[in-house]
Protein backbone atom coordinates (compact mmCIF):
# COMPACT_ATOMS: atom_id res chain seq x y z
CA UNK A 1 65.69 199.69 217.38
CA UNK A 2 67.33 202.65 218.57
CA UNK A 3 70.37 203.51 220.55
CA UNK A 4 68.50 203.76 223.31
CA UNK A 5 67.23 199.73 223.52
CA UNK A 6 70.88 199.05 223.78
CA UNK A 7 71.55 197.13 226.99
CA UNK A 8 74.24 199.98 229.01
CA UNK A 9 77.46 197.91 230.83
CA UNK A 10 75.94 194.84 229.67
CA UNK A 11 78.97 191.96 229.05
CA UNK A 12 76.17 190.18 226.09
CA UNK A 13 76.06 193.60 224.33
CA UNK A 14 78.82 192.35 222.62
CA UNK A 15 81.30 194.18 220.82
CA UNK A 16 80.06 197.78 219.62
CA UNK A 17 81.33 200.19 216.95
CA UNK A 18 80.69 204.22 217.77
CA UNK A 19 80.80 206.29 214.86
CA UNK A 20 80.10 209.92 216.07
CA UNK A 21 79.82 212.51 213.60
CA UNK A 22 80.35 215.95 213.71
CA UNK A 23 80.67 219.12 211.86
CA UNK A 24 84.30 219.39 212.02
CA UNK A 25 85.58 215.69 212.45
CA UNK A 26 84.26 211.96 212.62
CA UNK A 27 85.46 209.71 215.63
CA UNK A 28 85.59 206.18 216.26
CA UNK A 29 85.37 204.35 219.48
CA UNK A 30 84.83 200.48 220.57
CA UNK A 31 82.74 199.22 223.65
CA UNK A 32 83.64 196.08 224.36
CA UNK A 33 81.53 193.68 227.03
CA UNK A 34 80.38 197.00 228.05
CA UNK A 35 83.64 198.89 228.83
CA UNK A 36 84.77 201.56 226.87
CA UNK A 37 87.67 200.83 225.02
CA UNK A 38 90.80 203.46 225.05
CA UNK A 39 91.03 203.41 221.09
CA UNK A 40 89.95 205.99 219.29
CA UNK A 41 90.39 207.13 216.12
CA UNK A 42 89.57 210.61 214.62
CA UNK A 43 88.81 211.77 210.43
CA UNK A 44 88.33 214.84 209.23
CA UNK A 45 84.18 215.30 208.29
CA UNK A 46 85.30 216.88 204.76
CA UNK A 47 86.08 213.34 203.67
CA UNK A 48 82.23 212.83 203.60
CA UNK A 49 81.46 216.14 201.59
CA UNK A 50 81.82 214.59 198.15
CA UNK A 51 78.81 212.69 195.73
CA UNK A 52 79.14 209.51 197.76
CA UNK A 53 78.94 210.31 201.42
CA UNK A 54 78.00 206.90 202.41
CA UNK A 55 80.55 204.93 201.05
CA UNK A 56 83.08 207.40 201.95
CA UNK A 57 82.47 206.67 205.34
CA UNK A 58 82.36 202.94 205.05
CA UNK A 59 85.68 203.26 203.48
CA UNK A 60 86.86 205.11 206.89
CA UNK A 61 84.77 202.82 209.38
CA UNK A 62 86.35 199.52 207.32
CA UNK A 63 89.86 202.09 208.11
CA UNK A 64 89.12 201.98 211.98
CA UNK A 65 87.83 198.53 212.35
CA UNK A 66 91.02 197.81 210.94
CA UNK A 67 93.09 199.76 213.09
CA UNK A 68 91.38 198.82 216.17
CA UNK A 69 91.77 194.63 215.34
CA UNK A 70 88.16 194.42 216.48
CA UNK A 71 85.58 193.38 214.61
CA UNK A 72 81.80 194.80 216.29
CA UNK A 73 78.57 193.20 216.26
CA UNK A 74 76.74 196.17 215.87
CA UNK A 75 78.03 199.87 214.57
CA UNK A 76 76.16 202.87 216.53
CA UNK A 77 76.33 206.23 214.46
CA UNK A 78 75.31 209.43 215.54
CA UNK A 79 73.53 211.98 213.55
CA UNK A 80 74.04 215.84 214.18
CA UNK A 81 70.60 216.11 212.47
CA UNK A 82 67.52 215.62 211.42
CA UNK A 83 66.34 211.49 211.38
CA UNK A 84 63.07 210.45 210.21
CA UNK A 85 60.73 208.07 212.47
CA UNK A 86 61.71 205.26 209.80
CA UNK A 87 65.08 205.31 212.17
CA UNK A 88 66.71 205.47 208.93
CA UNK A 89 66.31 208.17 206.74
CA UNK A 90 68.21 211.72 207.17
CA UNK A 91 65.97 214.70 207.00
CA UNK A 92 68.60 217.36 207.07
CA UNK A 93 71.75 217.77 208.55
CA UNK A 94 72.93 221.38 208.40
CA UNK A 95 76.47 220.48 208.32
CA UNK A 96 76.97 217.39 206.38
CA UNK A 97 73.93 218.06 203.54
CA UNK A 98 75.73 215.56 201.49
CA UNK A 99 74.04 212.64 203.83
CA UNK A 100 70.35 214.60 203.63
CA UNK A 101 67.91 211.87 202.20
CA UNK A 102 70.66 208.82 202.86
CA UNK A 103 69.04 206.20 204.63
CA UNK A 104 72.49 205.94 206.50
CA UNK A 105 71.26 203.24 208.52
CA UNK A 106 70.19 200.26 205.67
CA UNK A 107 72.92 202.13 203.20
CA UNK A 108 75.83 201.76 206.13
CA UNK A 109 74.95 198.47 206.68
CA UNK A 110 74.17 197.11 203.94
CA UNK A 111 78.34 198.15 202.91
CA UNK A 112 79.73 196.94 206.14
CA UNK A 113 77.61 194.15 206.36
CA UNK A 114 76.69 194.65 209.94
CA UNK A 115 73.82 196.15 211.77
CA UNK A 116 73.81 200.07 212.22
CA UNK A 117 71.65 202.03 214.91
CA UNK A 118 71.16 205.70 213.91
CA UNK A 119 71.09 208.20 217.06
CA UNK A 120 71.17 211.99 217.17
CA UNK A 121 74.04 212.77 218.39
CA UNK A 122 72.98 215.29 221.19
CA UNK A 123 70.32 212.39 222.89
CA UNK A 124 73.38 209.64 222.88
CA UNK A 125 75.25 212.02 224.87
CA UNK A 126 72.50 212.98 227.00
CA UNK A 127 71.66 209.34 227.51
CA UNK A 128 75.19 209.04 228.58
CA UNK A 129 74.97 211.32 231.16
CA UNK A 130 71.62 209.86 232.09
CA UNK A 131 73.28 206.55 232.67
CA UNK A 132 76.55 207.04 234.26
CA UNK A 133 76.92 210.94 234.02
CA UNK A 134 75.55 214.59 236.14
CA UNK A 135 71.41 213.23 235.45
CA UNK A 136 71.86 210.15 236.66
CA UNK A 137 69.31 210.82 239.30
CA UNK A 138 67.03 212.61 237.28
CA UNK A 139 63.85 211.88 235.48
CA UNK A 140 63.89 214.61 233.17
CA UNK A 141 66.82 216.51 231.85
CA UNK A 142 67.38 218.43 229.05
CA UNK A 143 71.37 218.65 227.42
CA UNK A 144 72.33 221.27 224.91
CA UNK A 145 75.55 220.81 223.65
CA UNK A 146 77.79 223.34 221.71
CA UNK A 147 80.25 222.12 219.61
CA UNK A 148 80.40 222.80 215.49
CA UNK A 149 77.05 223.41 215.77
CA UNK A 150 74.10 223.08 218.43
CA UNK A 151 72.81 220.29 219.55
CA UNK A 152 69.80 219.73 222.05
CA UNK A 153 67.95 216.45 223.56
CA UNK A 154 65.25 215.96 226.21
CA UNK A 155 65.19 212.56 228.16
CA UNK A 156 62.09 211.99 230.25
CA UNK A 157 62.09 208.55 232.81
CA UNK A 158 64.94 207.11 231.07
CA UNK A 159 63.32 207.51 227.41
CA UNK A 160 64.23 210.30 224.75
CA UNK A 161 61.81 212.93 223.97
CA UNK A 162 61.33 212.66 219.93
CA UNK A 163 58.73 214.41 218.55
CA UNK A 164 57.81 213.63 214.86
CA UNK A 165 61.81 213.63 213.93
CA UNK A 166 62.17 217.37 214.14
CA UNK A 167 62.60 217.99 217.72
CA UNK A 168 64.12 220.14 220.38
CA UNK A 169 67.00 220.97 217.10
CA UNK A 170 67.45 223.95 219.34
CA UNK A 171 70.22 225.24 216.90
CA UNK A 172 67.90 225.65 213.66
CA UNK A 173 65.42 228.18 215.30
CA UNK A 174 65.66 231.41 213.49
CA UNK A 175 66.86 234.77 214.77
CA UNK A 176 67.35 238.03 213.65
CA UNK A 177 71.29 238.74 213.28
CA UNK A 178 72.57 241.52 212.10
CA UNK A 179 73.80 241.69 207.86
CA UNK A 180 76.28 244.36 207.98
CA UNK A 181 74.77 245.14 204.38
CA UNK A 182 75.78 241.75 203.52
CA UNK A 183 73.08 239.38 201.20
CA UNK A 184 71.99 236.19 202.56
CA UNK A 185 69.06 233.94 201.13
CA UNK A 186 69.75 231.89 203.97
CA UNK A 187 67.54 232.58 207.25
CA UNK A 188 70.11 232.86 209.93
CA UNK A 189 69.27 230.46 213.18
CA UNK A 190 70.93 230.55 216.60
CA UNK A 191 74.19 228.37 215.34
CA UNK A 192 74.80 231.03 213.33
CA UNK A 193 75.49 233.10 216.37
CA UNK A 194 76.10 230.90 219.77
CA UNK A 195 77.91 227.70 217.76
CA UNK A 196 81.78 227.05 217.44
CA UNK A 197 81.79 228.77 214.20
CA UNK A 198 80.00 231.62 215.54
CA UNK A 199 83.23 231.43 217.82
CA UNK A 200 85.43 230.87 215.10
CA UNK A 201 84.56 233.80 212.43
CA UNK A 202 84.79 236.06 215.82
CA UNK A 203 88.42 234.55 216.13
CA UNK A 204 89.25 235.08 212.26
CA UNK A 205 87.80 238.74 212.39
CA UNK A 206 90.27 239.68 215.26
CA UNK A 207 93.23 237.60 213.50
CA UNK A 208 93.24 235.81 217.01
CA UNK A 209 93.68 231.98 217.29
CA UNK A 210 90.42 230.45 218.42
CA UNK A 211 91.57 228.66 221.00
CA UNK A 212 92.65 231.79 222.56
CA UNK A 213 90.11 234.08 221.82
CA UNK A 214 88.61 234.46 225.18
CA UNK A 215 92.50 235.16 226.62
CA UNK A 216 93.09 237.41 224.07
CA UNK A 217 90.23 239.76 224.84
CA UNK A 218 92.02 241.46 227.43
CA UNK A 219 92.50 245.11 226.45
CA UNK A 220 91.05 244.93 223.21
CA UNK A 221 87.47 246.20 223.62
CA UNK A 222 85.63 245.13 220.28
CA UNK A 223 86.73 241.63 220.56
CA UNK A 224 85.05 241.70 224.42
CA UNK A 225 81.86 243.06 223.21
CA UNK A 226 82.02 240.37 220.33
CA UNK A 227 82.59 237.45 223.19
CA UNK A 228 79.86 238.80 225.51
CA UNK A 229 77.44 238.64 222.99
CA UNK A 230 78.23 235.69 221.71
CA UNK A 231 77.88 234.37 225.75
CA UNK A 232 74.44 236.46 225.84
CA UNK A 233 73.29 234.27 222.51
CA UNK A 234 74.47 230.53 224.06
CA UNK A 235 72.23 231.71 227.64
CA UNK A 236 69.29 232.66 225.82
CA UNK A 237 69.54 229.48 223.66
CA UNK A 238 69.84 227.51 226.75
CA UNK A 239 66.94 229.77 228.37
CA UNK A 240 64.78 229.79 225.86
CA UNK A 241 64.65 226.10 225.42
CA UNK A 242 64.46 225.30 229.03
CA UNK A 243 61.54 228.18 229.15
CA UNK A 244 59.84 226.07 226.47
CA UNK A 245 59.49 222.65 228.37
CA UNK A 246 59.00 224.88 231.88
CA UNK A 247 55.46 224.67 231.16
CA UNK A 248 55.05 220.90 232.64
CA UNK A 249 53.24 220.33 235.84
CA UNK A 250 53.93 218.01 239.30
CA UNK A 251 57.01 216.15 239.62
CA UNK A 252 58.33 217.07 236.33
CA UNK A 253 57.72 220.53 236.73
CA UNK A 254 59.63 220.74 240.48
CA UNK A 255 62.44 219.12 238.55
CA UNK A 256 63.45 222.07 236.71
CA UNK A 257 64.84 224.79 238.48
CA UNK A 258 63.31 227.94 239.69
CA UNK A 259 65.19 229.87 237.22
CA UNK A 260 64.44 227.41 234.39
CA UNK A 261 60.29 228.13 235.74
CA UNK A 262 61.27 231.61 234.98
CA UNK A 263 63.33 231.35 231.79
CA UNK A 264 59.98 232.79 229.28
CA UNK A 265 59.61 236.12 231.06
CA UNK A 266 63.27 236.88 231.17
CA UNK A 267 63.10 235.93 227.30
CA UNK A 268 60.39 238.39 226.54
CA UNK A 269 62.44 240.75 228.94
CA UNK A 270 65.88 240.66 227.42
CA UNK A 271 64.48 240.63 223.69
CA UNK A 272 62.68 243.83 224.77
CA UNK A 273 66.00 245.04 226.05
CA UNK A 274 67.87 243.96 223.15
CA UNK A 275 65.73 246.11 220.73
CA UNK A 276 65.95 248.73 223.07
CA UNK A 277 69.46 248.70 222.45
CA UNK A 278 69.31 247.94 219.10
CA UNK A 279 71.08 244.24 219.42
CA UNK A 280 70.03 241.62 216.88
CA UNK A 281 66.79 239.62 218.70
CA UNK A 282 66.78 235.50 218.68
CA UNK A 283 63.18 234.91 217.10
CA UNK A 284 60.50 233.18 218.68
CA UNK A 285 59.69 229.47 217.32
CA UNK A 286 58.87 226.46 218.99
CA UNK A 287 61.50 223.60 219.40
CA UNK A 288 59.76 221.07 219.04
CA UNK A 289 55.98 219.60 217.92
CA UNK A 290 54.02 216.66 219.63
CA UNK A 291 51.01 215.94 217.60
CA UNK A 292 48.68 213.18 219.73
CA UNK A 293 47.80 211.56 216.38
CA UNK A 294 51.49 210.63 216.39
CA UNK A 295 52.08 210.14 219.92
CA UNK A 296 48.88 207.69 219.94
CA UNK A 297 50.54 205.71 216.55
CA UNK A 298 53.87 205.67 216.57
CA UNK A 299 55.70 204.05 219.56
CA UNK A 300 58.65 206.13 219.07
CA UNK A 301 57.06 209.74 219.69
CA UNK A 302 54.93 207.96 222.61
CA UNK A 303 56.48 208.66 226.31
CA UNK A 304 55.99 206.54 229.29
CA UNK A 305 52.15 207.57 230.72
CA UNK A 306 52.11 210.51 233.14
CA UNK A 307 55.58 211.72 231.81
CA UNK A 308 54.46 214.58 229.47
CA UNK A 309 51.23 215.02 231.84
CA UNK A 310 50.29 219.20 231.00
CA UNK A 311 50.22 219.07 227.35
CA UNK A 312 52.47 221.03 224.57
């Protein structure tokens, strides 16, 4: 079971546990009889950076069930990562690699002695949306979300798009960023230069507080540049994984826009124009893989029939 087979605004879901984890903090939110509840309570994500990142954040869950006075039925934790097609083992997650190989789900529950559902974080939101958000009348929408890092999710007739585990993690494509001489034997990826921290070490450089960066750039010219790039980056992240799904045909196709239909040739445009001008180039890479000897065996990668009509 995923997050997804949940029944939305349904009183018999019971009482449910939201553990969403990000790259900066952890929160913690009840939905009760299917109403969101106003508690919440937020932990900073260091806590989990230690040898024993599953219990550590059993010890903070068992802190906010407490907290709350309500005891769920089920605990629903999202992953800003990588999750196998087990539903239970991590793969990667950039930001917490503490958790990478966990299976969170069976380890979490097995501690709080409760059920856990694993979601990645950016398809629960999008899901949200789908159900009582912007999408709610569409059949196929893609979300990218910037926060910490960069999240992306694909939901097509009311179903997440999956892949084999290692989809539409729009952040982790490659690019080419400049080194200022600097060694890294890390590849760099788009978070590295359209995520929050991408925001943030643009805010340290300047000695600017980040939540004022964009104010501050006013009559200081560098730190303008720095923030229009950084814009230019997030666009052609969005556009270029748009561009990659603008491929589909009939009803699907119509329902991305005309700009989204156009989104590859403006890519190949303004990475021309980019070298031109000798500004670091994202790198091509595909977002995501769907292999049919998956898709035909594993019910999880398989969407509804017609959906994903056109191939790719």
């Amino acid at each position: 079971m995923n997050a997804a087979d949940l029944p939305a605004g349904d009183p018999a879901a019971g009482r449910i546990l939201v553990i969403d984890m990000g790259g900066t903090h952890v929160k913690f939110g009840f939905v009760v009889a299917g109403r969101p509840k106003a508690f919440a309570h937020l932990v900073p994500t260091q806590r989990l950076r230690n040898a024993h990142p599953v219990a550590s954040l059993a010890a903070q869950t068992r802190e906010a069930i407490a907290l709350a006075g309500i005891e769920p039925d089920v605990i629903v934790c999202t992953v800003p990562g990588f999750i196998d097609e087990d539903e239970d083992t991590l793969l990667h997650l950039r930001n917490i690699p503490e958790l990478d190989g966990h299976r969170l789900a069976t380890e979490l529950g097995r501690l709080l002695q409760r059920p856990v559902v694993l979601e990645r974080d950016a398809t629960l939101a999008l899901l949200g949306e789908s159900a009582a958000g912007c999408a709610q009348d569409c059949d196929l929408v893609m979300g990218m979300f910037f926060g910490t890092g960069i999240g992306a999710a694909m939901v097509v007739g009311g179903r997440p798009f999956r892949g084999c585990g290692w989809a539409l993690e729009a952040g982790h494509v490659p690019c080419l960023l400049e080194r200022n001489g600097e060694p890294d034997a890390r590849q760099p990826t788009i978070e590295d230069c359209a995520s929050g921290r991408a925001l943030e070490h643009i805010a340290t450089r300047h000695a600017e507080p980040v939540a004022n960066v964009f104010g501050a750039a006013t009559g200081k010219p560098e730190l303008a540049a720095e923030l229009e790039r950084f814009v230019q980056y997030q666009a052609l992240a969005v556009d270029t994984a748009v561009g990659r799904r603008a491929r589909r045909r009939g009803a699907e196709h119509r329902a991305l826009s005309e700009s989204a239909a156009r989104a590859p040739h403006r890519n190949q445009r303004a990475l021309r124009e980019n070298r031109r001008a000798g500004e670091p180039a994202l790198g091509a890479a595909r977002l995501d893989e769907y292999p049919a000897r998956r898709a035909a065996g594993h019910p999880r990668t398989r969407p509804p029939p017609g959906q994903l009509a056109g191939g790719g």
